[in-house]
Protein backbone atom coordinates (compact mmCIF):
# COMPACT_ATOMS: atom_id res chain seq x y z
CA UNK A 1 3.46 2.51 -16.20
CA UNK A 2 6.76 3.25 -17.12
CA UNK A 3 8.88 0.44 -19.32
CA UNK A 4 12.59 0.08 -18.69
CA UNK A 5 14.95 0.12 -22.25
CA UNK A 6 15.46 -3.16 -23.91
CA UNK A 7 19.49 -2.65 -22.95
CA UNK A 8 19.05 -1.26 -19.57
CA UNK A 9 21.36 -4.20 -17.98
CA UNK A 10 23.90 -3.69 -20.95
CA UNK A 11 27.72 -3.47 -19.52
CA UNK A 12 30.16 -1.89 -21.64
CA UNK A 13 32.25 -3.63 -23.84
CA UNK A 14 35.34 -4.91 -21.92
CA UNK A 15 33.44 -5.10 -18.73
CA UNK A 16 34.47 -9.03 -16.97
CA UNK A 17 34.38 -8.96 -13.24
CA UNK A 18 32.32 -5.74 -11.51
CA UNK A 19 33.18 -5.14 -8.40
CA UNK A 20 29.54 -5.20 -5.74
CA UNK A 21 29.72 -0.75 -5.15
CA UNK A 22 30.10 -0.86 -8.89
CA UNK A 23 27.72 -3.17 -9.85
CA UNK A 24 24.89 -1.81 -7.23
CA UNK A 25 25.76 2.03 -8.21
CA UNK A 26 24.93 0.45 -12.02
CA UNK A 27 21.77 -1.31 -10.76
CA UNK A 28 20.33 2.20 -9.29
CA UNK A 29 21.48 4.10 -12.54
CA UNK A 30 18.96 2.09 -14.88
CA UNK A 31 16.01 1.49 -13.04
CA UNK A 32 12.87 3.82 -12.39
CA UNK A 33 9.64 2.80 -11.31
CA UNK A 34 7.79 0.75 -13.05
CA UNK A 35 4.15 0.26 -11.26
CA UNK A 36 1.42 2.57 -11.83
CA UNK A 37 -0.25 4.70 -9.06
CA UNK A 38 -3.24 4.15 -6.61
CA UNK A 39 -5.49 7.74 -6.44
CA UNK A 40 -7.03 8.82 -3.08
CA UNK A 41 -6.28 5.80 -0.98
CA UNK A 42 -7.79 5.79 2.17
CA UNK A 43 -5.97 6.18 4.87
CA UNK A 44 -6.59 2.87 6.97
CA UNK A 45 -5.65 1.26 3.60
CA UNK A 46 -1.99 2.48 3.13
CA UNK A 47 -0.39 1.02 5.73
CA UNK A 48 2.93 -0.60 3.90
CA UNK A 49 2.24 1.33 0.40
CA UNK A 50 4.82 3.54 -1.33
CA UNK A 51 3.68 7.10 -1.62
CA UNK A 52 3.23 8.20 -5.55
CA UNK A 53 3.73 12.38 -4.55
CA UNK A 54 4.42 14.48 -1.79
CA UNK A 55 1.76 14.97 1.21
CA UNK A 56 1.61 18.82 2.07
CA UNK A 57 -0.10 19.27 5.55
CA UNK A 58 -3.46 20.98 5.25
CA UNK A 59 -3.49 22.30 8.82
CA UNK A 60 -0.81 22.87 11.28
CA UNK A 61 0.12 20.61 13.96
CA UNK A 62 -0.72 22.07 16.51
CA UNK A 63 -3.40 23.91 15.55
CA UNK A 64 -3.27 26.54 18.29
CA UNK A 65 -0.90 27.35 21.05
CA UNK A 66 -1.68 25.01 24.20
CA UNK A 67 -0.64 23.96 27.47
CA UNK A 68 1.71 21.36 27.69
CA UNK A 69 0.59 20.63 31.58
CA UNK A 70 -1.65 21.24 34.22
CA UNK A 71 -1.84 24.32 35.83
CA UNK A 72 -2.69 28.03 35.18
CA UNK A 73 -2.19 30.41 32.36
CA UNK A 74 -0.91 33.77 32.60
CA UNK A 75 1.11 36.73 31.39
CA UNK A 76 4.85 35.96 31.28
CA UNK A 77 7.63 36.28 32.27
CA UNK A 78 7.08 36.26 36.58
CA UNK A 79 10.47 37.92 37.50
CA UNK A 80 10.47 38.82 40.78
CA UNK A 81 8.62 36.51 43.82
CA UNK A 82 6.66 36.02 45.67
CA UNK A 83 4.40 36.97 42.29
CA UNK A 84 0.26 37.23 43.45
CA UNK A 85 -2.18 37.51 40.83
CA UNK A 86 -5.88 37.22 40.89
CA UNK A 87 -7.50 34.08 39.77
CA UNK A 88 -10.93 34.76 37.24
CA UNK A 89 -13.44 32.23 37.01
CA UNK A 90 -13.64 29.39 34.69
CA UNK A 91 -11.10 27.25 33.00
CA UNK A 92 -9.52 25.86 29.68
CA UNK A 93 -9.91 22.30 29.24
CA UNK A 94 -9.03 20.59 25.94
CA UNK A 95 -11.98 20.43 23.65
CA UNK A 96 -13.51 23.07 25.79
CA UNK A 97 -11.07 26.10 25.63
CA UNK A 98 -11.90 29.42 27.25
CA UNK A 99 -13.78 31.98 25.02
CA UNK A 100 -13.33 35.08 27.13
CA UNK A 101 -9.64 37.56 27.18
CA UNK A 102 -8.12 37.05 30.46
CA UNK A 103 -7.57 40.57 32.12
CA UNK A 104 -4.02 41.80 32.44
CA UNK A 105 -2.20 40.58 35.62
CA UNK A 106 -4.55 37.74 35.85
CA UNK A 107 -4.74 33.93 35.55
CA UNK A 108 -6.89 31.01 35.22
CA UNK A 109 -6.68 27.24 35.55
CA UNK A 110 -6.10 25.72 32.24
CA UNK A 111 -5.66 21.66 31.26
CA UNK A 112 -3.15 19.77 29.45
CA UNK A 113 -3.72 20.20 25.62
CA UNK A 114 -5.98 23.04 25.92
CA UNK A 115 -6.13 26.38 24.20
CA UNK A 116 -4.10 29.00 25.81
CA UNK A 117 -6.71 31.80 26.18
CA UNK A 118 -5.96 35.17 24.82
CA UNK A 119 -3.88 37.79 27.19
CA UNK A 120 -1.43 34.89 28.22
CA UNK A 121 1.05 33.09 26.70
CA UNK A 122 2.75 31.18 29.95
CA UNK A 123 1.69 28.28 31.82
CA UNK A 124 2.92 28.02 35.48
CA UNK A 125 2.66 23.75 36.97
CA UNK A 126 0.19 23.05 39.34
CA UNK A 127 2.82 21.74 41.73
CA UNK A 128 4.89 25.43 41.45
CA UNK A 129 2.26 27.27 42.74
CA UNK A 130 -0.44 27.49 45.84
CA UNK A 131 -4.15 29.69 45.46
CA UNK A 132 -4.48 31.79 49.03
CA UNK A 133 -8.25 33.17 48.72
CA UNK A 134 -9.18 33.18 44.81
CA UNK A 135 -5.21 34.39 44.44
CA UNK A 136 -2.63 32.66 42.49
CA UNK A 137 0.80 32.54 44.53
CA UNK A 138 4.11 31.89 42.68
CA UNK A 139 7.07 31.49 44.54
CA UNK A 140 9.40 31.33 41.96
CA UNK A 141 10.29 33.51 38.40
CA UNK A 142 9.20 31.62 35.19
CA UNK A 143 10.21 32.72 31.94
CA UNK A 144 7.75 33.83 29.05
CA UNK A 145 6.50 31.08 27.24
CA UNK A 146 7.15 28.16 29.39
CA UNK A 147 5.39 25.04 29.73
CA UNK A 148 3.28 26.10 25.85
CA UNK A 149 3.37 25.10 23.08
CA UNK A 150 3.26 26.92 19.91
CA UNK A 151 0.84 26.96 17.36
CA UNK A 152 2.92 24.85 13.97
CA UNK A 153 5.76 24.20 15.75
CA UNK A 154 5.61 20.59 14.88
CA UNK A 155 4.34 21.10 11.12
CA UNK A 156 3.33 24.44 9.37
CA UNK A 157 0.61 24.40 7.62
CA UNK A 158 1.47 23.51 3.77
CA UNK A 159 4.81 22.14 4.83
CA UNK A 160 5.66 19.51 2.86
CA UNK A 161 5.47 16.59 5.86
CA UNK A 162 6.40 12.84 3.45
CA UNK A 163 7.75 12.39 0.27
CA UNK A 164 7.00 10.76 -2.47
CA UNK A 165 8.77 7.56 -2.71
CA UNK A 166 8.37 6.93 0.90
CA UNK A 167 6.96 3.60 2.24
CA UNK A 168 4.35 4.34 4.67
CA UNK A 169 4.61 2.99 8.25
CA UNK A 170 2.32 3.55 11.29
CA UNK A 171 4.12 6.16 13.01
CA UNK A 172 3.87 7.81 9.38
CA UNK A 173 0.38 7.35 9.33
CA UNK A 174 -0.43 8.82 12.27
CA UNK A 175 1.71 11.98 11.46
CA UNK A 176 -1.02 12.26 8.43
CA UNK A 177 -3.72 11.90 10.76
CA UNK A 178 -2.86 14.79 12.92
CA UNK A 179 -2.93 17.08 10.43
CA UNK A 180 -5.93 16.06 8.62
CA UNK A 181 -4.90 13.86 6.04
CA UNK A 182 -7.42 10.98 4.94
CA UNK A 183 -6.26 9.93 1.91
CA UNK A 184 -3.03 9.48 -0.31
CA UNK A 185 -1.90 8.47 -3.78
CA UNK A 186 0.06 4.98 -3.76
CA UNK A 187 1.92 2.83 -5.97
CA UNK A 188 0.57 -0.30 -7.00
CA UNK A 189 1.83 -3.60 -5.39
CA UNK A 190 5.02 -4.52 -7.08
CA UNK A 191 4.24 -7.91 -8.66
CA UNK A 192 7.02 -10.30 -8.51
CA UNK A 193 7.11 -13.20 -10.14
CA UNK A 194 9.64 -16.23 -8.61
CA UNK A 195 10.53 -18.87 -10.80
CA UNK A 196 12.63 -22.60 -10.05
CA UNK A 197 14.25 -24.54 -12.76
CA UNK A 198 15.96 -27.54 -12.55
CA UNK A 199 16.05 -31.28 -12.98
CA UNK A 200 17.40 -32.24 -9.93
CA UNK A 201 14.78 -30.25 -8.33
CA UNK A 202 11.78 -31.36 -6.77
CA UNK A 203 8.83 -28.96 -5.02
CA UNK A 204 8.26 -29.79 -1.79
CA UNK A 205 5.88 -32.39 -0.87
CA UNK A 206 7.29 -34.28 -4.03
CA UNK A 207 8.71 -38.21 -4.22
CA UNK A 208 12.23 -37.64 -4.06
CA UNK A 209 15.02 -40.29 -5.66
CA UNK A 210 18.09 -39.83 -3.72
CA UNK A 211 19.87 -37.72 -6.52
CA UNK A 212 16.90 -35.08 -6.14
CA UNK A 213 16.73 -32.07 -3.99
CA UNK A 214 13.77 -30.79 -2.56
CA UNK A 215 13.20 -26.70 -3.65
CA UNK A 216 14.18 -24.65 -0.71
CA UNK A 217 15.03 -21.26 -2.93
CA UNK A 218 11.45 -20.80 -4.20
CA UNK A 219 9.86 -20.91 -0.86
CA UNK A 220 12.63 -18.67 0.24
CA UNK A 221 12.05 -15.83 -2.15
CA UNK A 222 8.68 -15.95 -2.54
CA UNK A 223 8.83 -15.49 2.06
CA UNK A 224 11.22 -12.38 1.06
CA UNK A 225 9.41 -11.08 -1.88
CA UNK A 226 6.04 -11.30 0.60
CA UNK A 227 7.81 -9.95 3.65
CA UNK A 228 9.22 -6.92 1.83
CA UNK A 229 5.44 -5.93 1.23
CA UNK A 230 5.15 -6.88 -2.73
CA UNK A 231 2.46 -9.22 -4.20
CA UNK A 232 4.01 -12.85 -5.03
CA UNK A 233 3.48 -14.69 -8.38
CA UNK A 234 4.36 -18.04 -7.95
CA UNK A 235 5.26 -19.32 -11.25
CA UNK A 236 6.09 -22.78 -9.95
CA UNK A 237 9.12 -25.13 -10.98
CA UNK A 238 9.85 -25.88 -14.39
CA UNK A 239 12.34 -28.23 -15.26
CA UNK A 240 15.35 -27.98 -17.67
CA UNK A 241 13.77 -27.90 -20.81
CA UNK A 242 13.91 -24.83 -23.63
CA UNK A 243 10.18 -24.42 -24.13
CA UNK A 244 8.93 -25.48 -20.75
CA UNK A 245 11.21 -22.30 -19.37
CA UNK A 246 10.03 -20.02 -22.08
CA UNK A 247 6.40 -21.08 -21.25
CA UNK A 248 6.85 -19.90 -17.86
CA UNK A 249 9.19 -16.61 -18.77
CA UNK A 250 6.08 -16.07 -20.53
CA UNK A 251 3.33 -16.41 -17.85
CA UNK A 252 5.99 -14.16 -15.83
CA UNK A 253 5.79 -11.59 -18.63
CA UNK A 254 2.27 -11.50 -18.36
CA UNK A 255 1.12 -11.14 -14.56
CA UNK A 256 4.55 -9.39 -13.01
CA UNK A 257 6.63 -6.73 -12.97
CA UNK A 258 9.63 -8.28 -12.27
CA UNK A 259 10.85 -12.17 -12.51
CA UNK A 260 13.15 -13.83 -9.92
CA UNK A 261 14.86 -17.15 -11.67
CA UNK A 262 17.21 -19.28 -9.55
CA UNK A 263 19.46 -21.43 -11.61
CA UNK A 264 19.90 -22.00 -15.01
CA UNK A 265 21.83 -18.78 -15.73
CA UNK A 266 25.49 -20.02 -16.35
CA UNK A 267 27.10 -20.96 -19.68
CA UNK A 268 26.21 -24.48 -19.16
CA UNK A 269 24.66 -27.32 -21.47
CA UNK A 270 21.79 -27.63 -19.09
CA UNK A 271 21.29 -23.46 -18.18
CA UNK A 272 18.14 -23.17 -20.36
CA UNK A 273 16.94 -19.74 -17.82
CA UNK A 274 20.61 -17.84 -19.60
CA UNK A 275 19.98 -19.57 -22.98
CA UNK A 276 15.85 -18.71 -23.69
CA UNK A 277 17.44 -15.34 -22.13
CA UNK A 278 19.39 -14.83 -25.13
CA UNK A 279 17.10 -16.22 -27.84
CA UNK A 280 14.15 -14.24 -26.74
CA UNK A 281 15.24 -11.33 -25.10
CA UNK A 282 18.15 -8.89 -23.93
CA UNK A 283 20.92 -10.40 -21.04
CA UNK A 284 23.49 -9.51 -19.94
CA UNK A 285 24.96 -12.01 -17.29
CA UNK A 286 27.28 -9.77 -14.89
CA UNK A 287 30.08 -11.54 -13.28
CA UNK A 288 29.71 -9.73 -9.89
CA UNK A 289 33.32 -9.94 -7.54
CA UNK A 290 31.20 -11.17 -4.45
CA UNK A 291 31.34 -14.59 -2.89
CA UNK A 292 28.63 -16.08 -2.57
CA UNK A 293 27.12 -15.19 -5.79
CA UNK A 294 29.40 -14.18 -8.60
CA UNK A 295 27.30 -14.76 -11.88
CA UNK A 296 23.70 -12.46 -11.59
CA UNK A 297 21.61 -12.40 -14.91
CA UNK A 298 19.97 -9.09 -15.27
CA UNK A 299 17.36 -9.41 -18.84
CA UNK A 300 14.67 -7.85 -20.16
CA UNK A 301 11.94 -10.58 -21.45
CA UNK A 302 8.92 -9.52 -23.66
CA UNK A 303 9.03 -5.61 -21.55
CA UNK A 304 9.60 -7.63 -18.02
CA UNK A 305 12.90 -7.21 -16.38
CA UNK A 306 14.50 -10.64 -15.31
CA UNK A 307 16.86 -11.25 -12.33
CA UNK A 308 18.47 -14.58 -12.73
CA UNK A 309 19.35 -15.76 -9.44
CA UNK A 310 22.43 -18.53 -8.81
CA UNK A 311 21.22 -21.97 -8.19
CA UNK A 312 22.71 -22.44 -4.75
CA UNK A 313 20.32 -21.39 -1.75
CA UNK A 314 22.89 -19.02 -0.07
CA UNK A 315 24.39 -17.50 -3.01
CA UNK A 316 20.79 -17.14 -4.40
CA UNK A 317 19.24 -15.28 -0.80
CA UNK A 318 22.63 -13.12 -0.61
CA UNK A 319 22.42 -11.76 -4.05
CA UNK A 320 18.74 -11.60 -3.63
CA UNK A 321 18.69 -9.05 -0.42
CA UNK A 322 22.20 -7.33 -1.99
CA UNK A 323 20.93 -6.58 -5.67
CA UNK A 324 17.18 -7.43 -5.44
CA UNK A 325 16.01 -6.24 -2.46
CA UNK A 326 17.42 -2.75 -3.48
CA UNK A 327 15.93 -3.08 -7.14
CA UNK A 328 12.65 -4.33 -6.09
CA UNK A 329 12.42 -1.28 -3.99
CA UNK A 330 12.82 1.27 -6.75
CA UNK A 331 10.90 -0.67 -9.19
CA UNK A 332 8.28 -0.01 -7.17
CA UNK A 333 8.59 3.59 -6.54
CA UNK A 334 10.34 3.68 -3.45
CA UNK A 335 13.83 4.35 -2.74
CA UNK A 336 16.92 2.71 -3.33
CA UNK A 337 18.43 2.09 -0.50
CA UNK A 338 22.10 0.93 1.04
CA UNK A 339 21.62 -1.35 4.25
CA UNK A 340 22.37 0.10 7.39
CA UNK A 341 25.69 -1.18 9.08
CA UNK A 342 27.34 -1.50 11.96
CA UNK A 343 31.12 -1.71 12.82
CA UNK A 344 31.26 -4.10 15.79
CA UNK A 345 34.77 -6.64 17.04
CA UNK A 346 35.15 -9.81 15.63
CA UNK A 347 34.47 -13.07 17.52
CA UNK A 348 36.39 -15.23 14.29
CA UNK A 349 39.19 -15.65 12.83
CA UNK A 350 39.29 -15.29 8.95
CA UNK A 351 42.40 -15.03 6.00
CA UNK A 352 40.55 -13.52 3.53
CA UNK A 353 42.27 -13.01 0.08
CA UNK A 354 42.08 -10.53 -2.67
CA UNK A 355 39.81 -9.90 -5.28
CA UNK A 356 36.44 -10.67 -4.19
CA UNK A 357 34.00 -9.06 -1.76
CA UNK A 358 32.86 -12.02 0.63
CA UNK A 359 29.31 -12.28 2.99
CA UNK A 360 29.89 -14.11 5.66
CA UNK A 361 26.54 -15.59 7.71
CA UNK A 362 26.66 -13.87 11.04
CA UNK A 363 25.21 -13.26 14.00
CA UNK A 364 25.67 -11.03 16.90
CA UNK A 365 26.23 -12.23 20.93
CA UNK A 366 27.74 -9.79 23.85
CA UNK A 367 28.29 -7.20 21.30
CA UNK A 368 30.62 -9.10 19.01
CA UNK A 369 29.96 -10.76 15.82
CA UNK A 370 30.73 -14.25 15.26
CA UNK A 371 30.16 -16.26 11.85
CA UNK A 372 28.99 -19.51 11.25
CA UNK A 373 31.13 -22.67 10.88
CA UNK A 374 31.23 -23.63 7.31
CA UNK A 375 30.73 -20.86 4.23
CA UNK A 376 29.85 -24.19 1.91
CA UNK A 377 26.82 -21.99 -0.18
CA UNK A 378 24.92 -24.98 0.02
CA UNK A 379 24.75 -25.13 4.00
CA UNK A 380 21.04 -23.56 4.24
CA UNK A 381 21.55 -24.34 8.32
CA UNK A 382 23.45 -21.33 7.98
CA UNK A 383 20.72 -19.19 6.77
CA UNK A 384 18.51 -20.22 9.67
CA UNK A 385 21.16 -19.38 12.00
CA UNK A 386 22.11 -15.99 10.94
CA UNK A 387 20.59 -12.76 11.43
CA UNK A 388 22.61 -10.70 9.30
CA UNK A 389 26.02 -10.53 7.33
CA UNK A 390 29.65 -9.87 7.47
CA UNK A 391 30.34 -7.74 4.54
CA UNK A 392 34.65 -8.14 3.73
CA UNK A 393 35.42 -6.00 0.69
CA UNK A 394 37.58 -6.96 -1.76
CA UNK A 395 40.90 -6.42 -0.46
CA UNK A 396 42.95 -9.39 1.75
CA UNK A 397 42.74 -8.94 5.01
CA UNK A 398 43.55 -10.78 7.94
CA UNK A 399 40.68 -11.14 10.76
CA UNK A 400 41.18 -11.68 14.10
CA UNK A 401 39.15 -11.94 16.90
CA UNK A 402 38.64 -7.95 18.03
CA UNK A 403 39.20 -6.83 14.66
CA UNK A 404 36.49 -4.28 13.41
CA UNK A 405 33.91 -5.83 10.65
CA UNK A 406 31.12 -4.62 9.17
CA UNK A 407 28.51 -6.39 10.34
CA UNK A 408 24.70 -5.72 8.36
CA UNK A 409 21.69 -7.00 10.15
CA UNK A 410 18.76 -8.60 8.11
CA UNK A 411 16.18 -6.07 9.26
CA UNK A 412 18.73 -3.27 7.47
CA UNK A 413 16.86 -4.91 3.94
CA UNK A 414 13.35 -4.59 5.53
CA UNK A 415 13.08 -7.60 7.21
């Protein structure tokens, strides 16, 4: 396992507001993988695991040349028609190829997927041909090579076919499989600890006075941190109190590799996540030009890093798929990654002023994208209702409906 530095969140002195590209680009820069590594996993078992080195195929895929249809093999190219060649006995079936040479200016009835016997290289369809007393008849010219295919030329043997860092998927896994492949070093599950403060803030299932809200962000995070394939530590609720946060920073530092907070990580009497930060660790709390969002407390507690989410439930699940999903990722030896985008029209209206990038709840219908009603980052109806988000960078600009946005669909994080 590989620690991150004490001051990896550090900005330089000066530093106020960082604009997102900035603050992401600085994000990537100090992280490395942190997890240590699986040996010789089966196969069946790494479904959704994050591969620790390169694969190199053992085999090629295919193994031998073979015959994409049905039909019969020969000596290519047939050039001039009509083309009459004698037909030998037997036949190459897949699993049962044929063992013998066919004779020059011969052919014999071969199978999809099977072997293409030695002395032919050509495979003429079934339906392009008719057999006139134990004679093959072409009636029309075929080039060399047609209808086979070659030995490797899907993956050469020792090619190197996935690379480390990837995260395995099924259509992954069965490009291992064809070649052989039955086991593969993995990361370990990326342990992520989520954490709620807060006196105001009551788990769910809880009495309730009406100047209490019920917890939506832990459930929330701990569905994302799940969903994105790491393993959740739920270190509960904790309310605003010095030593009953640093008990649970502690139980974080213990069982993860990386701590989500939300709340408690502004410069206020009551933020006790910034303050227990500061007395028993390294934090540095980046004022980030995005709306929602704006402050994001990166630390490092006791060796753990820390990611000090805002309070509110939208700010805290934008910064959380912006910044975390991203971090989480190459914390655990995969990639860091920029969402996949799409430019599509406008179905709002928006005067959006300088200074701050701003995500927008949005959805897509008929091919444009249209927002939701109120960008209050306490309106979790909005989350529900979304399937993605309108990314505006920082400069004003004036939307209208038509006008191209950049529009970035949840799945783009993994989801």
């Amino acid at each position: 396992m590989n620690e991150l530095r004490n001051d990896c969140f550090a900005l330089p002195p000066g530093v106020n507001w960082t604009p997102v590209e900035e603050a992401l680009e600085r994000l990537r820069s100090r992280l490395h993988p942190v997890v240590g590594v699986d040996r010789a996993i089966p196969l069946a078992q790494a479904n959704g695991r994050i591969l620790a080195s390169d694969v190199f195929a053992p085999r090629a895929h295919p193994p031998s040349n073979n015959s994409a249809v049905d039909g019969y093999a020969l000596a290519g190219p047939v050039s001039r028609v009509p083309c009459i060649l004698p037909l030998i006995e037997g036949r190459s079936a897949a699993g049962e190829p044929y063992a013998e040479r066919v004779p020059e200016g011969h052919a014999i009835r071969i199978l999809t997927g099977a072997v293409i016997p030695a002395g032919t290289d050509t495979v003429v369809l079934e339906e392009d041909c008719e057999i006139r007393d134990g004679q093959l008849v072409l009636n029309g010219t075929l080039k060399a090579g047609a209808n086979a295919r070659k030995a490797g030329e899907d993956i050469k043997s020792q090619d190197r076919i996935l690379a480390a860092s990837t995260r395995l998927t099924p259509t992954q896994i069965s490009v291992l499989a064809s070649v052989g492949v039955a086991s593969v070093d993995v990361y370990q599950p990326l342990r992520v600890g989520v954490l709620s403060t807060g006196d105001e803030v009551k788990p769910v299932g809880s009495a309730v006075t009406d100047w209490q809200i019920y917890d939506a962000n832990r459930p929330m995070l701990g569905a994302l941190v799940s969903q994105l394939g790491y393993e959740l530590v739920d270190l509960g609720h904790v309310l605003d109190r010095a030593d009953d946060v640093k008990a649970a920073l502690d139980r974080g530092a213990k069982q993860c590799d990386l701590i989500l907070t939300s709340g408690g990580v502004s410069a206020g009497d009551e933020d006790h996540v910034s303050k227990t930060l500061k007395a028993h660790g390294e934090i540095s709390n980046w004022r980030i030009a995005i709306k929602p969002g704006r402050p994001l407390a990166l630390a490092m507690f006791q060796g753990t890093p820390v990611v000090g989410l805002p309070g509110n439930p939208v700010a805290a699940w934008v910064c959380a798929l912006r910044f975390g999903a991203p971090a989480m990722a190459l914390l655990a030896g995969g990639k860091w990654f920029e969402p996949q985008s799409y430019v599509l029209p406008a179905n709002f209206t928006k005067n959006k002023k300088p200074g701050r990038s701003e995500m927008l709840r949005a959805r897509v219908r008929e091919g444009q994208v249209e927002v939701f009603g109120s960008e209050g980052s306490g309106r979790v109806t909005g989350l529900a209702w979304s399937e993605g988000m309108v990314e505006l960078d920082e400069h004003a600009q004036q939307i209208e409906p038509g006008t191209p946005v950049r529009f970035i669909p949840y799945g783009s994080f993994g989801l």
